[in-house]
Protein backbone atom coordinates (compact mmCIF):
# COMPACT_ATOMS: atom_id res chain seq x y z
CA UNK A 1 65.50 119.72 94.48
CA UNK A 2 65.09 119.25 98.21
CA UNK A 3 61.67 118.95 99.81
CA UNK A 4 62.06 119.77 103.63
CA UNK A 5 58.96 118.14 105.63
CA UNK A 6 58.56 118.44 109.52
CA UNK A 7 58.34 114.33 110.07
CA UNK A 8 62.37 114.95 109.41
CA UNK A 9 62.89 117.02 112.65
CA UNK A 10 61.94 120.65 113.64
CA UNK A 11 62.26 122.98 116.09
CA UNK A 12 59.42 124.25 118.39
CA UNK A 13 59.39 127.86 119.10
CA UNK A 14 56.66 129.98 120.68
CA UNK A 15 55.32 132.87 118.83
CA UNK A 16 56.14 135.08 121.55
CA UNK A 17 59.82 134.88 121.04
CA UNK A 18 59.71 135.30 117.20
CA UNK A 19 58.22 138.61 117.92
CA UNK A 20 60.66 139.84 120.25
CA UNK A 21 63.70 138.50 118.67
CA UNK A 22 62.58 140.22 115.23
CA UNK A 23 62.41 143.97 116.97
CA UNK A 24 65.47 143.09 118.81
CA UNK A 25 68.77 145.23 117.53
CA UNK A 26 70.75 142.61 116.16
CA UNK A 27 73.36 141.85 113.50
CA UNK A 28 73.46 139.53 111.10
CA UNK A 29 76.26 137.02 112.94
CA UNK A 30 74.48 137.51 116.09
CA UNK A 31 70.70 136.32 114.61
CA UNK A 32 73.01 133.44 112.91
CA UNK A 33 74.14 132.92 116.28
CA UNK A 34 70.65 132.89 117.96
CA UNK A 35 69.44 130.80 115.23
CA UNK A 36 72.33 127.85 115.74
CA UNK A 37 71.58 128.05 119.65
CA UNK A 38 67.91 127.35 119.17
CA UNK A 39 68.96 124.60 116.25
CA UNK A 40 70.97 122.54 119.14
CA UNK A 41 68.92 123.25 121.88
CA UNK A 42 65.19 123.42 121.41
CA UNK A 43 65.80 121.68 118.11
CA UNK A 44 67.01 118.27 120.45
CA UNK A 45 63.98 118.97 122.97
CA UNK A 46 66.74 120.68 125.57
CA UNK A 47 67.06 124.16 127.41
CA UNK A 48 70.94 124.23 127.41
CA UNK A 49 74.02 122.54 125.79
CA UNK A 50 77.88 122.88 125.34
CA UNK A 51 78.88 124.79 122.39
CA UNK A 52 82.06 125.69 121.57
CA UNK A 53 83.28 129.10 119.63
CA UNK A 54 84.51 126.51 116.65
CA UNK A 55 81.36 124.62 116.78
CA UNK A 56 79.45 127.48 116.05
CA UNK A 57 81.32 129.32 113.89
CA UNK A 58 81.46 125.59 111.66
CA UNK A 59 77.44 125.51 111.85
CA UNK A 60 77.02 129.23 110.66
CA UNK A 61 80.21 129.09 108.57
CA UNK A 62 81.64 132.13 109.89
CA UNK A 63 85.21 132.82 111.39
CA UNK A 64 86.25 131.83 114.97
CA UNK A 65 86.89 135.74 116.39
CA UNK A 66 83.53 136.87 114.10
CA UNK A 67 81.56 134.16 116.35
CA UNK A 68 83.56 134.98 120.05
CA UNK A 69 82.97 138.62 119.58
CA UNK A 70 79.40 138.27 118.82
CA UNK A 71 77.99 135.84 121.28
CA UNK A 72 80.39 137.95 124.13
CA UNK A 73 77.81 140.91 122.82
CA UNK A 74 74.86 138.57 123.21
CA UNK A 75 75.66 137.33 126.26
CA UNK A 76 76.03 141.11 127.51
CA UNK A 77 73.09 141.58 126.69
CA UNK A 78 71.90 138.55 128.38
CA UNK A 79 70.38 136.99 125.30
CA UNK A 80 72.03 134.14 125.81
CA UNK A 81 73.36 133.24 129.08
CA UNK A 82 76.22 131.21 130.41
CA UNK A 83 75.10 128.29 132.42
CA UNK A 84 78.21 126.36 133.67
CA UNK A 85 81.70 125.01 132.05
CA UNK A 86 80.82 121.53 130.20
CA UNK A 87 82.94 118.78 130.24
CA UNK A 88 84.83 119.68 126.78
CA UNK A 89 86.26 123.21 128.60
CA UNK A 90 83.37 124.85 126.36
CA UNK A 91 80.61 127.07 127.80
CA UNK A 92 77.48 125.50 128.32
CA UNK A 93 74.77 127.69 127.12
CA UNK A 94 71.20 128.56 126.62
CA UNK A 95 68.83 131.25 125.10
CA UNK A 96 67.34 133.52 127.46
CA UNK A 97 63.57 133.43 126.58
CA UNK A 98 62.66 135.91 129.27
CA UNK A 99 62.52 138.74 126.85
CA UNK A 100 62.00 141.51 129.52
CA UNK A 101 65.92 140.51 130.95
CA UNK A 102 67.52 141.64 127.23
CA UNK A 103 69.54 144.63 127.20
CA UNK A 104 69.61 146.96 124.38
CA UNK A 105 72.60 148.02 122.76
CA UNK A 106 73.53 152.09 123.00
CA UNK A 107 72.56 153.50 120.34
CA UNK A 108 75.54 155.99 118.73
CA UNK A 109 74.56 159.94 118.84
CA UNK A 110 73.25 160.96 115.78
CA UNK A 111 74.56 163.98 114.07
CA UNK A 112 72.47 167.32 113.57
CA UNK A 113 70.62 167.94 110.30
CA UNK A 114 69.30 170.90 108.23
CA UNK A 115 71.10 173.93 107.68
CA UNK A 116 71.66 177.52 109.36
CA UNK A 117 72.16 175.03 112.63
CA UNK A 118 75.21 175.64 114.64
CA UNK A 119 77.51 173.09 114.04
CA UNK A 120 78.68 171.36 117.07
CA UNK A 121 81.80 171.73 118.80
CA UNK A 122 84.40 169.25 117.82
CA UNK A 123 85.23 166.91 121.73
CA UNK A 124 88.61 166.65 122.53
CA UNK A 125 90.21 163.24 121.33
CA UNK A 126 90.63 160.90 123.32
CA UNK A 127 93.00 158.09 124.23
CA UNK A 128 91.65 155.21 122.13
CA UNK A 129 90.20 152.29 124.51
CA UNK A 130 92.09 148.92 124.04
CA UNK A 131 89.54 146.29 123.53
CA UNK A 132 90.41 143.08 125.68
CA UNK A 133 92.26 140.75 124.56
CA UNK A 134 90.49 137.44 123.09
CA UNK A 135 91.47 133.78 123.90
CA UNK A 136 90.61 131.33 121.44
CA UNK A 137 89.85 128.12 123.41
CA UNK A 138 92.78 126.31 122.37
CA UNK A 139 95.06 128.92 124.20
CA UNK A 140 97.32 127.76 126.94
CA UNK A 141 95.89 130.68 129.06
CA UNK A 142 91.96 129.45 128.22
CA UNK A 143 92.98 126.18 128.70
CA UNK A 144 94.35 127.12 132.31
CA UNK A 145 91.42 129.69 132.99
CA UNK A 146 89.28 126.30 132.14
CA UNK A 147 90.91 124.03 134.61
CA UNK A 148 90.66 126.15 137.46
CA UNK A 149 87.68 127.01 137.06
CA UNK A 150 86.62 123.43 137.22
CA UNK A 151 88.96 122.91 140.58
CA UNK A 152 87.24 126.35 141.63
CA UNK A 153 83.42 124.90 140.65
CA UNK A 154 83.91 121.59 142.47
CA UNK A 155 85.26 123.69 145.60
CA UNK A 156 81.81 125.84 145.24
CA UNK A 157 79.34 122.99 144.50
CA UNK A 158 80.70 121.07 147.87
CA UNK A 159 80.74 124.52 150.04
CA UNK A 160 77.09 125.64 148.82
CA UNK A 161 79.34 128.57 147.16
CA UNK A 162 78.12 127.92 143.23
CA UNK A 163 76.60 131.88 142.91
CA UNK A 164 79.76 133.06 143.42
CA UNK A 165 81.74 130.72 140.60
CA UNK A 166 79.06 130.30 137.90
CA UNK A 167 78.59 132.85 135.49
CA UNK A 168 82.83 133.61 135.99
CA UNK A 169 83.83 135.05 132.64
CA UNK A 170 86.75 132.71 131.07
CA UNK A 171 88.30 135.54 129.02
CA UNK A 172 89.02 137.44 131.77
CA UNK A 173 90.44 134.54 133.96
CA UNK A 174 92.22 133.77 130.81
CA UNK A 175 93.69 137.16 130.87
CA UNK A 176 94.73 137.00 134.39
CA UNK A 177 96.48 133.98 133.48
CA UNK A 178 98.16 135.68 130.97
CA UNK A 179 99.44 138.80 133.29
CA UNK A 180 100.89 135.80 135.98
CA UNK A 181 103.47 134.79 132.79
CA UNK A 182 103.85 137.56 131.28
CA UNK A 183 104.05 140.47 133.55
CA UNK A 184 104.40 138.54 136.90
CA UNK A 185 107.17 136.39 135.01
CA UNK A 186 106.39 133.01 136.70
CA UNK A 187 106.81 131.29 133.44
CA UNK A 188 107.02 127.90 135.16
CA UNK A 189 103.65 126.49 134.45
CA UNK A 190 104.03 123.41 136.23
CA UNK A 191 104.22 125.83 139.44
CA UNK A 192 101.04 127.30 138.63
CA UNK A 193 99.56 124.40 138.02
CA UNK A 194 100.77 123.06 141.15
CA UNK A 195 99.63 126.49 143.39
CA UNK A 196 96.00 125.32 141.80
CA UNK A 197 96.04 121.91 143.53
CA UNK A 198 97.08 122.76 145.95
CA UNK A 199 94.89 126.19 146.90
CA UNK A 200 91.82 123.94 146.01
CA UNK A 201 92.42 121.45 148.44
CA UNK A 202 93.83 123.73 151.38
CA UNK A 203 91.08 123.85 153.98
CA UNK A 204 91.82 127.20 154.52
CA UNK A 205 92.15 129.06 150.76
CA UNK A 206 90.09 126.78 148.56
CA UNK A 207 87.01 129.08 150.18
CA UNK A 208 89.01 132.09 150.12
CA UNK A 209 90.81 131.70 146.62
CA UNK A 210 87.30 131.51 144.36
CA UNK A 211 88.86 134.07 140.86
CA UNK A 212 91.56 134.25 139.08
CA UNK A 213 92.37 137.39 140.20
CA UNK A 214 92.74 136.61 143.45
CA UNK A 215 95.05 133.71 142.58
CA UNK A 216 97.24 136.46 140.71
CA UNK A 217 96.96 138.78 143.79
CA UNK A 218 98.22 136.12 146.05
CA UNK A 219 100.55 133.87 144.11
CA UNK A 220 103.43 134.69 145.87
CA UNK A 221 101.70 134.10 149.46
CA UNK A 222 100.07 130.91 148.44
CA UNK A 223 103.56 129.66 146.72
CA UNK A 224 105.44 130.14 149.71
CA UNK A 225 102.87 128.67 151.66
CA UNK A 226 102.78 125.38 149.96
CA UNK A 227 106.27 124.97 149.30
CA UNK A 228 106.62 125.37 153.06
CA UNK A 229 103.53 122.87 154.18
CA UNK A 230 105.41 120.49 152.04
CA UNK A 231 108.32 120.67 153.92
CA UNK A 232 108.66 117.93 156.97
CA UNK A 233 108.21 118.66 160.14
CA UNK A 234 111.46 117.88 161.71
CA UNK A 235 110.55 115.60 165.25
CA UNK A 236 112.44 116.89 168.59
CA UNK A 237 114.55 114.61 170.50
CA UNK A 238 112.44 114.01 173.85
CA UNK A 239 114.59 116.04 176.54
CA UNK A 240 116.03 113.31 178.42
CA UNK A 241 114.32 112.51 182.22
CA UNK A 242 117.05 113.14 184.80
CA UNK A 243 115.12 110.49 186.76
CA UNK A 244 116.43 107.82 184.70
CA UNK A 245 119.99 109.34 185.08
CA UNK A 246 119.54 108.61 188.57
CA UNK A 247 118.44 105.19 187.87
CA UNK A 248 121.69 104.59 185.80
CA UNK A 249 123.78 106.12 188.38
CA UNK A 250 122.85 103.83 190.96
CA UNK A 251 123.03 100.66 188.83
CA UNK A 252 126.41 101.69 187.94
CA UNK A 253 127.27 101.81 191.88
CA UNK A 254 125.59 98.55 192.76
CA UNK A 255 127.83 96.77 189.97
CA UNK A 256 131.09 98.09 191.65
CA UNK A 257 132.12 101.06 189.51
CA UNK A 258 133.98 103.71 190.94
CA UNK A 259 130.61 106.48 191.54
CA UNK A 260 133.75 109.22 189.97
CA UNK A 261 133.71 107.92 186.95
CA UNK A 262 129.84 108.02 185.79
CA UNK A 263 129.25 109.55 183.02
CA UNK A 264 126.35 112.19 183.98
CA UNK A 265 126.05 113.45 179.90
């Protein structure tokens, strides 16, 4: 029999929040969810941590894709909100308390009741809608989504540019990543990794390349450009002064030669 007592830890919530969050339209994985953010935030005196998909989905004991596709909803609904990339590659997150700021989910149509009503005309189908593709985080895409955005969020921080990098969404970099192998066929990934070195150090791109996106857009460009930067410059021979020609000349007629035979070249 276990005998929980406060002096063994707890978490301090306001009241205000257990109101909202108990009229708010959630499933049971996403409350879980909720529940494990407050555990390891407010329950260690903090606003914000690193918590990975795995991490959660261990503390709630649910599956990996049950966890990413539920706190994607919760962050959609800006419930909880992404704060930065921590030093693991994982999201660094937080619960938004500013209940006002939550989005509700759309609510499905319902369908009419009672009879002698006209039954509704059946819609045209349609074309199902793919659902984006999900990167757990110990993809090769994630893990390249995750280290340019860190070469992309040291780029903003020094140019006063971190609005424009922080709340990037990793799947969809991920994705991007993805479409550069796959589609764009530049399957050599020390090239890519190379093209992000080297576009976050150029004085010119590293403020103009700030997405993944735009790194797909312009791969091509920025390749070419840095594989011709690298190249040396070759140095010109300095034309030669036909003063000193003139010099030569008449050193070579003061010694005796015959003037004929001066080689003017």
């Amino acid at each position: 029999m276990t005998t929980p007592q406060i002096e063994d830890g707890y978490t301090r919530l306001a009241n205000e929040i257990l109101t909202h969050i108990m009229k708010a339209s959630l499933n049971g994985t996403q409350f879980r969810i909720v529940m494990a953010v407050w555990r390891f935030t407010y329950g260690f005196q903090r606003k914000e941590h690193e918590l990975s998909i795995g991490f959660i989905a261990q503390a709630i004991d649910a599956s990996r894709g049950q966890v990413d596709r539920e706190l994607s909803a919760l962050i959609e609904r800006n419930i909880i909100t992404v704060v930065a990339t921590g030093l693991r590659g994982s999201r660094v997150i937080r619960f938004n308390k500013n209940h006002s700021e939550w989005v509700e989910p759309q609510q499905p149509l319902e369908a009419p009741k009672g009879k002698g009503k006209k039954k509704p005309s059946p819609e045209p189908k349609k074309n199902p809608v793919r659902k984006p593709k999900q990167y757990e985080e110990d993809n090769t895409y994630f893990k390249m989504a995750v280290y340019f955005h860190d070469k992309v969020s040291a780029v903003a921080a020094a140019e006063g540019l971190t609005h424009l990098v922080i709340k990037a969404d990793l799947q969809k970099w991920a994705d991007e990543f993805r479409k550069i192998v796959e589609i764009d066929k530049v399957d050599d990934k020390h090239l890519i990794r190379d093209v992000i070195e080297w576009v976050t150090t150029d004085s010119f791109w590293k403020t103009n390349v700030l997405s993944a996106k735009t790194l797909r857009n312009k791969f091509g460009e920025l390749a070419l450009k840095m594989k011709v930067s690298a190249k040396p410059k070759q140095q010109q021979k300095p034309k030669a002064d036909s003063r000193d020609k003139e010099l030569a000349f008449q050193e070579w007629v003061s010694n005796g030669n015959d003037p004929d035979e001066f080689d003017w070249s």
